[in-house]
Protein backbone atom coordinates (compact mmCIF):
# COMPACT_ATOMS: atom_id res chain seq x y z
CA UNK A 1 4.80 19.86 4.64
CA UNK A 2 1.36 17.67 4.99
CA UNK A 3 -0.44 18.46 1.77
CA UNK A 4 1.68 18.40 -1.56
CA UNK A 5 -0.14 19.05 -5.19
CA UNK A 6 -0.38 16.41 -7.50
CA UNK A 7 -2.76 16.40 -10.67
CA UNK A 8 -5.17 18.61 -9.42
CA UNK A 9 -5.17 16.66 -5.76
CA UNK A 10 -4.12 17.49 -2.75
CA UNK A 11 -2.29 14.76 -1.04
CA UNK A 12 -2.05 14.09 2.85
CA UNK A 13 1.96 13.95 3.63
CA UNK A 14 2.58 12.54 7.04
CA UNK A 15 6.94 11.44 8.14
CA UNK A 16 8.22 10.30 11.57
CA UNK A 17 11.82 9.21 12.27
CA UNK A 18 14.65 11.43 11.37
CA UNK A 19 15.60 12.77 8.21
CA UNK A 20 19.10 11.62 8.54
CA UNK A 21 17.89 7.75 8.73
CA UNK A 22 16.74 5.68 5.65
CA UNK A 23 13.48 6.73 4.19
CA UNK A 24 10.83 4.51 3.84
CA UNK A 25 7.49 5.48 2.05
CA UNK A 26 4.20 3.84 2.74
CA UNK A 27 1.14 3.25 0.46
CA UNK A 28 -2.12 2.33 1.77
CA UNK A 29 -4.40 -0.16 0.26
CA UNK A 30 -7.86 0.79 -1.21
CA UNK A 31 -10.38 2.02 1.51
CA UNK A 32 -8.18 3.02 3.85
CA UNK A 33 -5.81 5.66 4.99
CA UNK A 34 -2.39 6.08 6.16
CA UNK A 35 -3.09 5.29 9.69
CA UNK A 36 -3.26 1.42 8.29
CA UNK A 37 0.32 1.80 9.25
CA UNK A 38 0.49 2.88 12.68
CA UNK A 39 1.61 -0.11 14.18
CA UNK A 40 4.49 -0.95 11.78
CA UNK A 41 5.94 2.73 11.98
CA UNK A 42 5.54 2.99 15.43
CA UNK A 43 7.93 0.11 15.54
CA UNK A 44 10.30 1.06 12.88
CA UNK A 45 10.32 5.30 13.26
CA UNK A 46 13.64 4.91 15.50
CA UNK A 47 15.76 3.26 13.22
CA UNK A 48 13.76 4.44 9.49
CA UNK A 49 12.50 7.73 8.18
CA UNK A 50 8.79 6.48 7.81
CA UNK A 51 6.65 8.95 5.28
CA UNK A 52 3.18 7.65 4.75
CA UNK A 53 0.59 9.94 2.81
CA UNK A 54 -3.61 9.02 1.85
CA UNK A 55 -3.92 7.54 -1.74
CA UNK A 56 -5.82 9.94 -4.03
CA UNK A 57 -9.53 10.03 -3.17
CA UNK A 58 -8.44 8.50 0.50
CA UNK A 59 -8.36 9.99 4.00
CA UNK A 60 -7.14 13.36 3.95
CA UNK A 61 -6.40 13.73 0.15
CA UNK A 62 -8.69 15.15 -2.76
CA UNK A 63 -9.16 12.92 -5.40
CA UNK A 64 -7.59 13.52 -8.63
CA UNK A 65 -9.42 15.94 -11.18
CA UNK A 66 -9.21 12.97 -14.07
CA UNK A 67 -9.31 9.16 -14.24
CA UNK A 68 -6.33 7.90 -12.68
CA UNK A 69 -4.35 4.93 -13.72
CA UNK A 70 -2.18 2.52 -11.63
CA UNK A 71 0.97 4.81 -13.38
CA UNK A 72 -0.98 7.99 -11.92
CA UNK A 73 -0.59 6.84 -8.67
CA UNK A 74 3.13 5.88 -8.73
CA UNK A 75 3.39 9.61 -10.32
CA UNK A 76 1.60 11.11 -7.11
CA UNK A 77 4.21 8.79 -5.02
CA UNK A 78 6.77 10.56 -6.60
CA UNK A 79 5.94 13.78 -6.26
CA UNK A 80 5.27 12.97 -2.62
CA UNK A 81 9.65 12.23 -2.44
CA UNK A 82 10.42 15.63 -4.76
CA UNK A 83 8.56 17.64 -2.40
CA UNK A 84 10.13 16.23 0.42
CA UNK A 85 13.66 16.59 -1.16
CA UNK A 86 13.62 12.47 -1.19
CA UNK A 87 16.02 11.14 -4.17
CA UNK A 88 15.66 7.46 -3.16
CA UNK A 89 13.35 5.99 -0.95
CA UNK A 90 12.37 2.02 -0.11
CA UNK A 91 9.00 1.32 -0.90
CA UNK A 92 6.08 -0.34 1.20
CA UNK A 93 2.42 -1.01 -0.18
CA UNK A 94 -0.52 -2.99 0.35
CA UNK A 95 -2.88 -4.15 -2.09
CA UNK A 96 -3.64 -1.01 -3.92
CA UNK A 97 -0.63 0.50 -2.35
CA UNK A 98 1.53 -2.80 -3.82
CA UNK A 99 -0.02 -2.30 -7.20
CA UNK A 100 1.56 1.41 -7.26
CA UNK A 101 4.77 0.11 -5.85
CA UNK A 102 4.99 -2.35 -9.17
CA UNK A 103 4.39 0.38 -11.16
CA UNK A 104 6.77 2.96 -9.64
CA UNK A 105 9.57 0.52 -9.68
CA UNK A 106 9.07 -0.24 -13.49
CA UNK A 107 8.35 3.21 -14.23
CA UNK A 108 11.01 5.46 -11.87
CA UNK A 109 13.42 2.25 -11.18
CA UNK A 110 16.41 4.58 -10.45
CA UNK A 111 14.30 6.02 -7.21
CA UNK A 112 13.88 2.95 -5.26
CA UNK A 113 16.19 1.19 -2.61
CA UNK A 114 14.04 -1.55 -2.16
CA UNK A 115 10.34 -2.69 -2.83
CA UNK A 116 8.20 -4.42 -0.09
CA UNK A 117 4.70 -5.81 -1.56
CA UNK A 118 1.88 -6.82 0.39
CA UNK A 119 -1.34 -8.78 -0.17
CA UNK A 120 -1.31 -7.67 -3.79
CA UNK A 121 -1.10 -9.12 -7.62
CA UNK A 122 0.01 -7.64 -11.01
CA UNK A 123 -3.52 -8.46 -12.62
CA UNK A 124 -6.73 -8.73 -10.66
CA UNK A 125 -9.85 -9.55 -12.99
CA UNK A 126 -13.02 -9.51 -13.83
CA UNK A 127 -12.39 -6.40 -14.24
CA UNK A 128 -16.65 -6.04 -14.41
CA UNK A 129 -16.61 -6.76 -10.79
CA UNK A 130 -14.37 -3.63 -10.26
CA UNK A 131 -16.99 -1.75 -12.53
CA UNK A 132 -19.59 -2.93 -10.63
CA UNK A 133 -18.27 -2.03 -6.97
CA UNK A 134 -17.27 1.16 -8.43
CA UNK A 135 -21.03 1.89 -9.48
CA UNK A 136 -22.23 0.73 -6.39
CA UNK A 137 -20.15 3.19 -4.42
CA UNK A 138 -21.23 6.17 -6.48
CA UNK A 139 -25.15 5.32 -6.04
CA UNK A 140 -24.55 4.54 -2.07
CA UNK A 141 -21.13 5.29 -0.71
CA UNK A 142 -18.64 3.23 0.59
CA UNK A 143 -20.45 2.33 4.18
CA UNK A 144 -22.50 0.03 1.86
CA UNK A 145 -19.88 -2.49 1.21
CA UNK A 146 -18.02 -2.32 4.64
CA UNK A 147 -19.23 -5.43 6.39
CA UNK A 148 -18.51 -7.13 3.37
CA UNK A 149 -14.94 -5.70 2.29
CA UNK A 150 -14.00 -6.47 6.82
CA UNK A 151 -14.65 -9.77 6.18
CA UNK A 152 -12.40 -10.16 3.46
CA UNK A 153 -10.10 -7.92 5.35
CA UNK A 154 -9.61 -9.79 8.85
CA UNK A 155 -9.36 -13.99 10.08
CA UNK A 156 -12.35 -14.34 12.12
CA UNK A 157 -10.17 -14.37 15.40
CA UNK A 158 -9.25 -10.65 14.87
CA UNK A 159 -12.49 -9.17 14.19
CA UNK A 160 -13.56 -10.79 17.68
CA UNK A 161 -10.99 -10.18 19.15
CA UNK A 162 -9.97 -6.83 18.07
CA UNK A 163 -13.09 -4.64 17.93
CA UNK A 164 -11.52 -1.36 18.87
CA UNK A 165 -8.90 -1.46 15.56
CA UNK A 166 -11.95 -2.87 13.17
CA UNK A 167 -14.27 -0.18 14.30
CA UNK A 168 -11.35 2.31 13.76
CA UNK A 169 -10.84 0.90 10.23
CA UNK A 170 -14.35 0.78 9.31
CA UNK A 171 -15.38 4.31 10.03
CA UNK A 172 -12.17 5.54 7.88
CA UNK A 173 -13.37 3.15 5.19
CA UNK A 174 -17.36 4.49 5.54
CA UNK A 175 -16.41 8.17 5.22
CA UNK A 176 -13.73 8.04 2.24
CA UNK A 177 -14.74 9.56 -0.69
CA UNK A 178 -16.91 7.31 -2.97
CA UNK A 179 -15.56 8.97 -6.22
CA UNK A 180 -12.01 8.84 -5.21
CA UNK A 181 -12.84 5.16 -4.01
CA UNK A 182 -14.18 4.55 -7.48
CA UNK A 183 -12.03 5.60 -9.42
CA UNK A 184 -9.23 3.45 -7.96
CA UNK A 185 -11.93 0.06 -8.75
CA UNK A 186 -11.77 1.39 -12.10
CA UNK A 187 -7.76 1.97 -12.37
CA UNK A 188 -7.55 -1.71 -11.22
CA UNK A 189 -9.64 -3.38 -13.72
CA UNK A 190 -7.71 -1.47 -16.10
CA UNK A 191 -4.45 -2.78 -14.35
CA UNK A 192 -2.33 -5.55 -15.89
CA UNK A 193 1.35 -5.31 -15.12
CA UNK A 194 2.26 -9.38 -15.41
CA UNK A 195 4.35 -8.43 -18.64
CA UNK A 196 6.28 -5.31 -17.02
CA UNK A 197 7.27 -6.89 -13.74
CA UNK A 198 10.15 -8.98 -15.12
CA UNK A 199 11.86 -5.74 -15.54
CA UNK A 200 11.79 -4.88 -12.14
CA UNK A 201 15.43 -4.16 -10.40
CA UNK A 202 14.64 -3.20 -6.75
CA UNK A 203 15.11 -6.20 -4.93
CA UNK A 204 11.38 -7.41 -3.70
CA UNK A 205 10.03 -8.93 -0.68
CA UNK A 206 6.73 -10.27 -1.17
CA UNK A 207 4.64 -10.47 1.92
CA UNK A 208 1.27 -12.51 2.04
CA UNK A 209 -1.56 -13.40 4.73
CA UNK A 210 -2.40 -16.93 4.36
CA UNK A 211 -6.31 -16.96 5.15
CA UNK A 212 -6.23 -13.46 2.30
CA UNK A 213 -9.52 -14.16 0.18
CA UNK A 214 -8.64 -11.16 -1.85
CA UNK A 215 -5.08 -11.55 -2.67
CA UNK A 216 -4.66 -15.10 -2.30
CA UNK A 217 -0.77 -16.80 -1.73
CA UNK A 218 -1.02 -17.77 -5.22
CA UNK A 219 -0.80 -14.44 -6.49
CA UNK A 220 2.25 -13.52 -4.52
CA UNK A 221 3.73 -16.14 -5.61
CA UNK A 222 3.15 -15.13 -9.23
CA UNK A 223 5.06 -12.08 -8.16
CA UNK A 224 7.74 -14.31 -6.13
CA UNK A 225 8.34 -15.98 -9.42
CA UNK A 226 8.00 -13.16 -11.83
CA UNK A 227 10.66 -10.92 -10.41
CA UNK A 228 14.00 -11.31 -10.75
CA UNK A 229 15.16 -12.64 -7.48
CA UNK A 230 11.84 -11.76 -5.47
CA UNK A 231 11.91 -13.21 -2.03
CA UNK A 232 7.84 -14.27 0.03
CA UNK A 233 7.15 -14.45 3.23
CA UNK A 234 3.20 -15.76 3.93
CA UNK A 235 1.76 -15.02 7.55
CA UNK A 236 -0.55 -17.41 9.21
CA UNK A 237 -2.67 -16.58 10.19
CA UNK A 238 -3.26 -13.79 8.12
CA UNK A 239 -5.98 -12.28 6.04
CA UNK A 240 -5.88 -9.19 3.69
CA UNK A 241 -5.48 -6.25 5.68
CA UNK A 242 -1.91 -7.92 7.32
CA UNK A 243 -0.15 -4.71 7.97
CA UNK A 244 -3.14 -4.25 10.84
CA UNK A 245 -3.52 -7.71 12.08
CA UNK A 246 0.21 -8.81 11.89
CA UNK A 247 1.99 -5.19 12.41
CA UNK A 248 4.63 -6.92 14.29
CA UNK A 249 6.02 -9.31 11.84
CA UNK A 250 5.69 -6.95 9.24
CA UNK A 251 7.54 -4.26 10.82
CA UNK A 252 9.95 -7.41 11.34
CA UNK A 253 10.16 -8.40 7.79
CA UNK A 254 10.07 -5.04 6.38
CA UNK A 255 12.87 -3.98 8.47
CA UNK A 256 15.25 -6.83 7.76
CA UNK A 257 14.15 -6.16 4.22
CA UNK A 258 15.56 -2.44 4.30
CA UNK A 259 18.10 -3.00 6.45
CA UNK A 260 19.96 -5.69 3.85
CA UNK A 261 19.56 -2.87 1.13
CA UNK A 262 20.35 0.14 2.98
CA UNK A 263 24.07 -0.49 3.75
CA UNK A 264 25.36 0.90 6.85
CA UNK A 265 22.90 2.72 9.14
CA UNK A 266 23.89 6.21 10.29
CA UNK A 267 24.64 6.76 13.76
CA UNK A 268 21.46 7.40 15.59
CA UNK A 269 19.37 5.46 13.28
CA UNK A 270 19.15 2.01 15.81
């Protein structure tokens, strides 16, 4: 099944690992795709069922034929798990793709395991500056802020070091749709969850990239401390895009995450 309908979008659906093991769904941060994850689920599809699908407006998905809110897109991640038959799932995001995962959990609580966060915030103002990249993207497209948003994205040692993943990253980020794009600038300045997130049950791992410009530790720790029991891990060095520069400690951290809520793994799921 790799395209599901969802409020007038069609939605890239993408699942490795068997059905049998415990399901793990994967949201991608703003500007990129679900291939952001490739690393971690190459490392975790023996033991996890890893389904990953493109955020509205992202990759292989349409955008969404109305303004979408922060709620929206925990709606679309939901319809992702009815369509694949997927009661409970735990939950993995970055930035954009954390911002959904706050709002699922407060919204559908009963349908997560667990909720992994990474390199994201409850509130992220001015919300003019989101207005403003959002216009900017409509008059040029995205390939006008790319240098700019890798910079934020990457420590200086990976994007020397690395070229081959940056280049991949930036020519997913350069052909994404700019509307779909905008629109997701615009749910964010419209986002403020700091009052909700108290409420959250799942229990939370926080995960946050030390040198991260965009999401800095001090807004993980705001979630740390404004969740019931929330747990943060900070990678150094580490700069907003973490998932792609430090795959192998998050698969590491995400997996002992899962593994603590998950209870006892079914044979063939090692």
């Amino acid at each position: 099944m790799p395209f599901i309908q969802t409020r007038g979008a069609t939605l890239f659906v993408t699942e490795v690992g068997s059905p049998d093991c415990p399901p793990i769904l994967f949201s991608n941060s703003l500007g990129t795709t679900h291939r952001m994850w490739d690393a971690v689920v190459e490392e975790l599809a023996a033991e996890f069922r890893c389904i990953r699908y493109d955020t509205c407006g992202h990759g292989a998905s349409t955008r969404a034929q109305a303004p979408s809110e922060i709620a929206d897109l925990a709606a679309d991640a939901i319809a992702v798990l009815d369509n694949l038959g997927v009661g409970q799932a735990h939950f993995a995001g970055l930035s954009l793709g954390g911002m959904t995962g706050q709002a699922l959990a407060i919204q559908y609580p009963d349908r997560l395991s667990s909720l992994t966060l990474m390199a994201t915030t409850a509130f992220m103002p001015p919300a003019q500056a989101w207005l403003d990249r959002a216009a900017l993207v409509r008059r040029e497209g995205t390939s006008a802020i790319v240098e700019a948003t890798l910079s934020r994205w990457f420590t200086v040692g990976f994007l020397t070091q690395n070229t081959a993943t940056v280049d991949q990253v930036a020519r997913e980020f350069s052909v994404n749709d700019a509307e779909g794009y905008a629109a997701c600038c615009e749910a964010i300045a419209r986002m403020d969850l700091r009052s909700a997130i108290a409420g959250i049950a799942a229990p939370t791992l926080v995960i946050a990239g030390q040198q991260d410009p965009a999401t800095p530790v001090a807004m993980s720790e705001e979630l740390r401390d404004g969740i019931t029991g929330a747990e943060l891990v900070v990678l150094d060095p580490a700069a907003h895009l973490l998932a792609v520069e430090r795959a192998s400690e998050v698969a590491h951290h995400l997996a002992r995450h899962v593994r603590r809520h998950a209870g006892s793994l079914p044979a063939g799921c090692t």
